[in-house]
Protein backbone atom coordinates (compact mmCIF):
# COMPACT_ATOMS: atom_id res chain seq x y z
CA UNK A 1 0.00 0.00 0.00
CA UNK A 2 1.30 3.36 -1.09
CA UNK A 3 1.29 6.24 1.45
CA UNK A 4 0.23 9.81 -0.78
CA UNK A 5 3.47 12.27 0.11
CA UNK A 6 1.81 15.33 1.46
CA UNK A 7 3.80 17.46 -1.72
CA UNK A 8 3.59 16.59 -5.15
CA UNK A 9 6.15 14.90 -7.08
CA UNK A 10 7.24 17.35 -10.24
CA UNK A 11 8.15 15.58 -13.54
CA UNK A 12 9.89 17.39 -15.32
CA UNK A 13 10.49 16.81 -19.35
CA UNK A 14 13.02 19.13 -21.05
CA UNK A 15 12.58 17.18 -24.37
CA UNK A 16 8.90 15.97 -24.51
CA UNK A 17 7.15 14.09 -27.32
CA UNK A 18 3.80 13.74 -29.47
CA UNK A 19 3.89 10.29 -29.62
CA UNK A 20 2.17 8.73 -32.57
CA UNK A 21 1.58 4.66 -32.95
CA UNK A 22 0.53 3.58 -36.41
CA UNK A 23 -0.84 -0.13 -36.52
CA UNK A 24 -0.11 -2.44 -39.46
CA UNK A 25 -0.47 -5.75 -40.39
CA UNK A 26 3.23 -5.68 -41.80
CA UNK A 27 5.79 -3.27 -42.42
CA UNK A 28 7.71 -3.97 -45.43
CA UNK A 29 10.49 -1.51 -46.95
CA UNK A 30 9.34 0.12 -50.25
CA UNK A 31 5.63 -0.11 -49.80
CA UNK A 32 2.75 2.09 -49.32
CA UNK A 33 0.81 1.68 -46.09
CA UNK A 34 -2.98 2.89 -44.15
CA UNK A 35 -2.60 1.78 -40.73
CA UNK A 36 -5.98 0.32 -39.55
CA UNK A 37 -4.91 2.96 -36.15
CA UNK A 38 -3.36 5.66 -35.65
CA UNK A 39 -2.80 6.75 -31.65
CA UNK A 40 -1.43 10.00 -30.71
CA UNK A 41 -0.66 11.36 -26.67
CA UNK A 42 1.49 13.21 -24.89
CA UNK A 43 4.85 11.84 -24.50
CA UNK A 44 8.57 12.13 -23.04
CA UNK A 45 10.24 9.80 -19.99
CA UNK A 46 8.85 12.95 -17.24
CA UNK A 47 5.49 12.34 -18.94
CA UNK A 48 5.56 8.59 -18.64
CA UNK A 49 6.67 9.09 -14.79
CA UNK A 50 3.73 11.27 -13.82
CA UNK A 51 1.30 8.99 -15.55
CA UNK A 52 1.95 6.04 -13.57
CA UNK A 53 2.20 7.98 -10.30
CA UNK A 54 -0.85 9.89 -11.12
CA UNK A 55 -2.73 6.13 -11.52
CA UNK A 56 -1.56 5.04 -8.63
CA UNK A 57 -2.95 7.63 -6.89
CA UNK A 58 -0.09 10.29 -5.79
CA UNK A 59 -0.06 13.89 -6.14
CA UNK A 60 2.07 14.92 -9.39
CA UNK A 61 2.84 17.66 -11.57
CA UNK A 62 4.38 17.47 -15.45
CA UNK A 63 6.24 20.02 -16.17
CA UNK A 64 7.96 20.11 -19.99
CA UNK A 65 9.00 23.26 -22.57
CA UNK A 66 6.28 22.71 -25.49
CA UNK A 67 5.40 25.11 -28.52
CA UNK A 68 4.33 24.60 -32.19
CA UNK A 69 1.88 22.84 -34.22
CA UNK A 70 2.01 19.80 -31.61
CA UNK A 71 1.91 21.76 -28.62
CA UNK A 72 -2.23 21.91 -28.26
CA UNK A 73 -2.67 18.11 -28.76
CA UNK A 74 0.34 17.99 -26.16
CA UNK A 75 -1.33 19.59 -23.76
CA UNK A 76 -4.70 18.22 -24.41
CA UNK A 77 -3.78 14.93 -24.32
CA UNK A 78 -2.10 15.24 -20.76
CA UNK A 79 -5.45 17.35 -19.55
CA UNK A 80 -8.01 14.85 -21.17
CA UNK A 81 -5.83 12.03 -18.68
CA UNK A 82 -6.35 14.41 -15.74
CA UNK A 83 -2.67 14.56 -15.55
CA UNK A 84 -1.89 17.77 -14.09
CA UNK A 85 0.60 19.85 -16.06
CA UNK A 86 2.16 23.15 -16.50
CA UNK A 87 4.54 23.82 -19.40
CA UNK A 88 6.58 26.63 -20.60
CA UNK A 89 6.08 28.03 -24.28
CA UNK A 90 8.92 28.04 -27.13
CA UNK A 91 9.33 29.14 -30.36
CA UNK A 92 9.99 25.73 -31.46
CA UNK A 93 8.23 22.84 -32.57
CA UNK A 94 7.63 19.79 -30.28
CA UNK A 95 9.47 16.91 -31.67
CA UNK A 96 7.13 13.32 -32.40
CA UNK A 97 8.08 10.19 -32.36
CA UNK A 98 6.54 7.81 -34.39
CA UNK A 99 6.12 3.62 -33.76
CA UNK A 100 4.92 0.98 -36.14
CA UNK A 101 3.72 -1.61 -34.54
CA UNK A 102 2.98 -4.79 -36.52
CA UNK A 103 0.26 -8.09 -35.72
CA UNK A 104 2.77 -9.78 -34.50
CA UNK A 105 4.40 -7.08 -31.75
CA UNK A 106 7.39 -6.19 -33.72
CA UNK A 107 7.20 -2.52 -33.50
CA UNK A 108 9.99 0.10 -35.87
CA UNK A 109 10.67 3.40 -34.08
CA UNK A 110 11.41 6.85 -35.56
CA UNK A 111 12.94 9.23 -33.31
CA UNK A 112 12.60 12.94 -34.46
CA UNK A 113 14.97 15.45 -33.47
CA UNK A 114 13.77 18.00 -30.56
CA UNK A 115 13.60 21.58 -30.57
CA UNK A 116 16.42 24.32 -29.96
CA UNK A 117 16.05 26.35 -27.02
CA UNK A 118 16.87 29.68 -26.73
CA UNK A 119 18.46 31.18 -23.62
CA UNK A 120 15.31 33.27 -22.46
CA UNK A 121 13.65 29.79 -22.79
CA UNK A 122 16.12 27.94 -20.37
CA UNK A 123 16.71 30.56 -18.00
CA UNK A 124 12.59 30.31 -17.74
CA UNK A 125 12.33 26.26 -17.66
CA UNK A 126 15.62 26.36 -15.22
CA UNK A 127 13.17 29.31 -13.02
CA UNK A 128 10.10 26.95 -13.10
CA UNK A 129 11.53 24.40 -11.80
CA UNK A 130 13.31 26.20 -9.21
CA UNK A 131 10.08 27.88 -8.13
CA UNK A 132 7.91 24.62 -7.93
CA UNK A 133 10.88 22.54 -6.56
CA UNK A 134 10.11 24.56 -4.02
CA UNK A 135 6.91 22.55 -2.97
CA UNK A 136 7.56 19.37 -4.20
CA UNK A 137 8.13 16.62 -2.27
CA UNK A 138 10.84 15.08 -4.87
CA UNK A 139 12.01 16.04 -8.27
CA UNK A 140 11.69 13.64 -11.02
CA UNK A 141 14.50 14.60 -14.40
CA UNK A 142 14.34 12.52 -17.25
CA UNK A 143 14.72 11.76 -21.15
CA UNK A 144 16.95 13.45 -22.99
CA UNK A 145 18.56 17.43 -23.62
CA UNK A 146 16.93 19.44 -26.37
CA UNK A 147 18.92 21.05 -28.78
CA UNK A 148 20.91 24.44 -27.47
CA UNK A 149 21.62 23.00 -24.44
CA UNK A 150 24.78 22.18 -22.78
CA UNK A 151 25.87 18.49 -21.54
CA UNK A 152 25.65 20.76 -17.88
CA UNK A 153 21.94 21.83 -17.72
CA UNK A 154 20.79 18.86 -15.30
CA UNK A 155 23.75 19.32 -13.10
CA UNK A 156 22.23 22.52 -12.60
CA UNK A 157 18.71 21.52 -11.86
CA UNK A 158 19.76 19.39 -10.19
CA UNK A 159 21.63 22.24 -7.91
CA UNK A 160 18.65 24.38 -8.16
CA UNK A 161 16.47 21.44 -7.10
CA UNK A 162 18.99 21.00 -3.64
CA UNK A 163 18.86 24.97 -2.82
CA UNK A 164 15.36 24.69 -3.01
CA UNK A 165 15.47 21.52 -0.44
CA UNK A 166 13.95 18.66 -3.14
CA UNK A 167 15.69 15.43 -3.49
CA UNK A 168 16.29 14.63 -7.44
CA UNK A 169 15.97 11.50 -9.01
CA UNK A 170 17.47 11.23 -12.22
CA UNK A 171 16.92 9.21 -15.70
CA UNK A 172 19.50 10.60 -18.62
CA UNK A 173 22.33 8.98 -20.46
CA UNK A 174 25.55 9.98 -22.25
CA UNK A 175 27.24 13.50 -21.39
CA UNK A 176 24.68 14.83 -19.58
CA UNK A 177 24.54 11.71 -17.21
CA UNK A 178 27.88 12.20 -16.20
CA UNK A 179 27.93 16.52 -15.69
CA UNK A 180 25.25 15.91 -13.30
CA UNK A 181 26.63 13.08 -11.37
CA UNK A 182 29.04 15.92 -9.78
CA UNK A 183 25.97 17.87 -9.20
CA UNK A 184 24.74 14.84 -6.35
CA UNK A 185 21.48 13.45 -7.57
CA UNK A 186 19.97 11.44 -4.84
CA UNK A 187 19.00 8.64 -6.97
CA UNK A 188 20.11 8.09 -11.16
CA UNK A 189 18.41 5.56 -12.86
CA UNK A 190 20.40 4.15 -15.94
CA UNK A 191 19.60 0.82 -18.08
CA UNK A 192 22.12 -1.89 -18.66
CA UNK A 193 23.23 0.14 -21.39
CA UNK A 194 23.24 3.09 -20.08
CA UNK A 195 25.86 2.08 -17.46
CA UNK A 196 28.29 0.29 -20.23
CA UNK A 197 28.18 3.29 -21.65
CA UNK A 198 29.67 5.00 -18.82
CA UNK A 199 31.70 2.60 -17.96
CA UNK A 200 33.71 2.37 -21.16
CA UNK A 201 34.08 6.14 -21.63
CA UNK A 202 34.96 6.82 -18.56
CA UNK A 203 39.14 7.03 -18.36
CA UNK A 204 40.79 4.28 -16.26
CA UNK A 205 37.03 2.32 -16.11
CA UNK A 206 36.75 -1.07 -16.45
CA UNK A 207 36.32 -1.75 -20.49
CA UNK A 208 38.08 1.62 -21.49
CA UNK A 209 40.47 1.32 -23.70
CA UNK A 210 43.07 2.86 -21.66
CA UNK A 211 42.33 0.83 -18.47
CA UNK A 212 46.11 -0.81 -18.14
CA UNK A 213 44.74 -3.76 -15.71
CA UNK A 214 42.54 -4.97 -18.59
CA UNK A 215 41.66 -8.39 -17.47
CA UNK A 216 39.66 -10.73 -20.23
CA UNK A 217 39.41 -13.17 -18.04
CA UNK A 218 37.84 -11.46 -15.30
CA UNK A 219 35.50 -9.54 -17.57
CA UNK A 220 34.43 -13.00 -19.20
CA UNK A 221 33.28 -14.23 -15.40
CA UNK A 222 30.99 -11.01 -14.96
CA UNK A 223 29.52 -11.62 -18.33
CA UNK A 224 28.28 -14.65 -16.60
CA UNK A 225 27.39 -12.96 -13.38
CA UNK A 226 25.36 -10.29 -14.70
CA UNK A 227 24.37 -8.96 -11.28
CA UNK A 228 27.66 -8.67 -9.75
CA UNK A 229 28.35 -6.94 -13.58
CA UNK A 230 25.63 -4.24 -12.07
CA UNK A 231 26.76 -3.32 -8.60
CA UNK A 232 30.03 -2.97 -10.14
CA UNK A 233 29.19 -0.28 -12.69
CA UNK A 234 26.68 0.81 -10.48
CA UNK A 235 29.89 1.73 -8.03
CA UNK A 236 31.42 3.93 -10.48
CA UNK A 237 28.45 5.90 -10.98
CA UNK A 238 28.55 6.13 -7.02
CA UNK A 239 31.54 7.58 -7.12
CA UNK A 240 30.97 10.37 -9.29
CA UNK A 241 28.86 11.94 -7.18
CA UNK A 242 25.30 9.48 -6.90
CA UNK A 243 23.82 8.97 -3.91
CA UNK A 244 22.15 5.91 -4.75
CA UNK A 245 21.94 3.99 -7.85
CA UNK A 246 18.83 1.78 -9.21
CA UNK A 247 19.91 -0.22 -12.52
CA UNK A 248 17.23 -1.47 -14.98
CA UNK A 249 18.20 -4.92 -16.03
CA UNK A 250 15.05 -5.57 -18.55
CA UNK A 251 13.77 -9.35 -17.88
CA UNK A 252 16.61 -9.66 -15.21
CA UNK A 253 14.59 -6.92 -12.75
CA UNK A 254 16.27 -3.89 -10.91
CA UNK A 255 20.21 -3.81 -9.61
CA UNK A 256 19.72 -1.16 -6.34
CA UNK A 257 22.84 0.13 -4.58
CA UNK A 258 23.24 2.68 -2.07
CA UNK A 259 25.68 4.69 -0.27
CA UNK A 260 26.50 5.82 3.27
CA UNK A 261 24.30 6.63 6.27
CA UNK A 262 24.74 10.59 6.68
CA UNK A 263 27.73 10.75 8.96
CA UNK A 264 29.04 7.01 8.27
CA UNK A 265 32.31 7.01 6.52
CA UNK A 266 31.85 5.60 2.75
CA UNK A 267 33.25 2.59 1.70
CA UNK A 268 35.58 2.78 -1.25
CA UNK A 269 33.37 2.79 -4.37
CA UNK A 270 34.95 -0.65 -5.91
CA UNK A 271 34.64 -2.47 -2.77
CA UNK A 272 33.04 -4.72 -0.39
CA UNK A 273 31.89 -2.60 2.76
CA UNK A 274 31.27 -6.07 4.50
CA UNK A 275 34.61 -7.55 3.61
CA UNK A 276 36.18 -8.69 7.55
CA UNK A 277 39.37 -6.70 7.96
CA UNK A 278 42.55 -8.87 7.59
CA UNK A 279 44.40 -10.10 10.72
CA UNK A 280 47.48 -8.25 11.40
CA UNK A 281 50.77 -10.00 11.90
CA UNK A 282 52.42 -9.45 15.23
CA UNK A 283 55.37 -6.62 15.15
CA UNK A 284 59.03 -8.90 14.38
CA UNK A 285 61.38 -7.68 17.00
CA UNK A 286 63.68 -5.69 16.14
CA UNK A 287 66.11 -4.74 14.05
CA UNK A 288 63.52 -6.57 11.60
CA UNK A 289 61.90 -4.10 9.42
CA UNK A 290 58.41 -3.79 10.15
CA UNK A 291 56.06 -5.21 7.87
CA UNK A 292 53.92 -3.41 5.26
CA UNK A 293 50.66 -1.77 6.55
CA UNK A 294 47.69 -3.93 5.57
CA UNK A 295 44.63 -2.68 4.16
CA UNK A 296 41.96 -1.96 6.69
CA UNK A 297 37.81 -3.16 5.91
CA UNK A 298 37.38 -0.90 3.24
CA UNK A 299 40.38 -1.20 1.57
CA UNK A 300 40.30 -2.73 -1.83
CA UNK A 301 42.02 -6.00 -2.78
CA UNK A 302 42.69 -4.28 -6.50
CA UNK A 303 43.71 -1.07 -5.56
CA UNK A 304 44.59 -0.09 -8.91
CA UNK A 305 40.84 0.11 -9.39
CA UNK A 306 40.08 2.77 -6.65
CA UNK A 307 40.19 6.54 -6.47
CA UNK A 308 39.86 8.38 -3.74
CA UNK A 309 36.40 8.80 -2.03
CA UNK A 310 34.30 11.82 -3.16
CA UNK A 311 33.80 14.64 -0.49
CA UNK A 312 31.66 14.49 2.12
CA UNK A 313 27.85 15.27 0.04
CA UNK A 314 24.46 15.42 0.71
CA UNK A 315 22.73 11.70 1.56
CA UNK A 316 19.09 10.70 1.17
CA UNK A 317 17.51 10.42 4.63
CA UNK A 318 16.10 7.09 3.67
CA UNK A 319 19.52 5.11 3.11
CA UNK A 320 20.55 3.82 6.46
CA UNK A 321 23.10 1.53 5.79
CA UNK A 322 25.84 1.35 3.43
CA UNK A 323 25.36 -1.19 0.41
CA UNK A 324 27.55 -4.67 -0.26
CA UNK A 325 29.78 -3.88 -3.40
CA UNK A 326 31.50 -6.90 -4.86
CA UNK A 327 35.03 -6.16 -6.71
């Protein structure tokens, strides 16, 4: 049973979607088609989020940048759901995205390309979303960054979002994922992809191509462990800045991993915060040298795969103990 929060949860879309589904029987290349259907609604990952939460019940608010020939249906659509939304006008045109879907469930996407946003536009999304931040009870980011916009522009809503005292969850990919990891989001929500992705761009990362303990071995074990594959690059992401990280698997379910307590020390991102710390050996008497320090509970059995812990950051009152990390 889900408790309502007493604030609404804000959605917020910067690159929303008309999304159109045409039905055919088959889609060959070449041909000339009349779907039997055509569907058209309101669309974008923000969009999707306050749907669901709006079924289930909770308090929620869309909020997306919309103009154009598309922007009435947009906004109709949303309204005719009793979703409740507020959006900020442009100049340019909401993008669609169009599906195919087939008899037999294959379905053939086509993505179009959103809308530039000017500066006056951004400096008014980034100010709505400040102001209503304000009274939400968390902030939902997600999709992908229009046009005009630098990598940078969830890192600071995700800022804005903190000053105004919101927790942020975020869903994004690519360079924008990883300028707002600095930024602290309290949760990020990538896909399997997502996170090989960042893994393999990121320099010294497992699967980079300048990562000098490149292990094939190794790599071909958590290939068959795809779990332990998860909470690994789940880690990294961690140590960029996340507070908490919740990996979609598809048909393998959800990879969750956490950080610190506020005021617990943080394990090291790559490691196992449960691993027993290693007996030391009694002092040899001397002259004997003394023997090398050994690494404490936290310390990482590959060291060559740690950095040093972020700063001390802002933790989501809910996490109360830190999470098992596997190297």
């Amino acid at each position: 049973m889900l408790t309502a929060p007493s604030a609404p949860v804000l959605a917020v879309t910067l690159n929303p979607a008309l999304d159109l589904t045409y039905r055919v029987a088959e889609l060959r290349p070449g041909l000339e088609y009349r779907p039997g259907a055509v569907g058209a609604r309101a669309g974008g990952k923000g969009v999707n989020v306050a749907r669901v939460l709006h079924a289930l019940g909770l308090p929620v608010l869309a909020l997306a940048p919309v103009g154009g020939a598309h922007a009435p249906d947009w906004r109709a659509d949303l309204a005719a759901a009793g979703v409740p939304a507020e959006t900020v006008p442009i100049a340019g045109q909401t993008r669609r995205t169009v599906a195919v879907v087939e008899d037999d469930g294959r379905t053939t996407g086509l993505w179009e390309p959103g809308p530039r946003l000017t500066r006056d536009e951004w400096e008014r999304v980034a100010d709505r979303v400040r102001r209503l931040a304000a009274g939400s009870s968390v902030v939902v980011l997600s999709g992908s960054l229009p046009g005009g916009l630098p990598p940078t522009a969830y890192a600071d809503l995700v800022r804005h979002c903190h000053e105004a005292g919101a927790p942020v969850l975020l869903d994004t990919s690519g360079p924008a994922l990883r300028a707002a990891l600095a930024a602290g989001p309290d949760l990020v929500k990538p896909n399997t992809a997502e996170l090989a992705e960042y893994r393999s761009a990121e320099p010294g990362g497992r699967g980079h191509r300048d990562d000098p303990a490149a292990d094939p071995d190794r790599d071909a074990a958590l290939l068959l462990d795809p779990d332990r594959a998860a909470v690994r690059d789940a880690a990294l992401l961690l140590d960029a800045g996340a507070a908490a990280v919740a990996a979609s698997r598809g048909a393998d379910g959800l990879t969750a991993v956490a950080g610190a307590a506020p005021g617990t020390p943080r394990p090291r991102p790559c490691c196992a915060a449960t691993r027993p710390a290693p007996a030391t050996p009694p002092s040899p008497p001397s002259p004997s040298p003394s023997p090398p320090e050994r690494p404490g509970p936290n310390a990482c059995a590959t060291p060559w795969r740690c950095r040093p812990p972020p700063s001390p950051r802002r933790w989501p009152a809910t996490s109360t103990q830190p999470a098992t990390r596997t190297c």
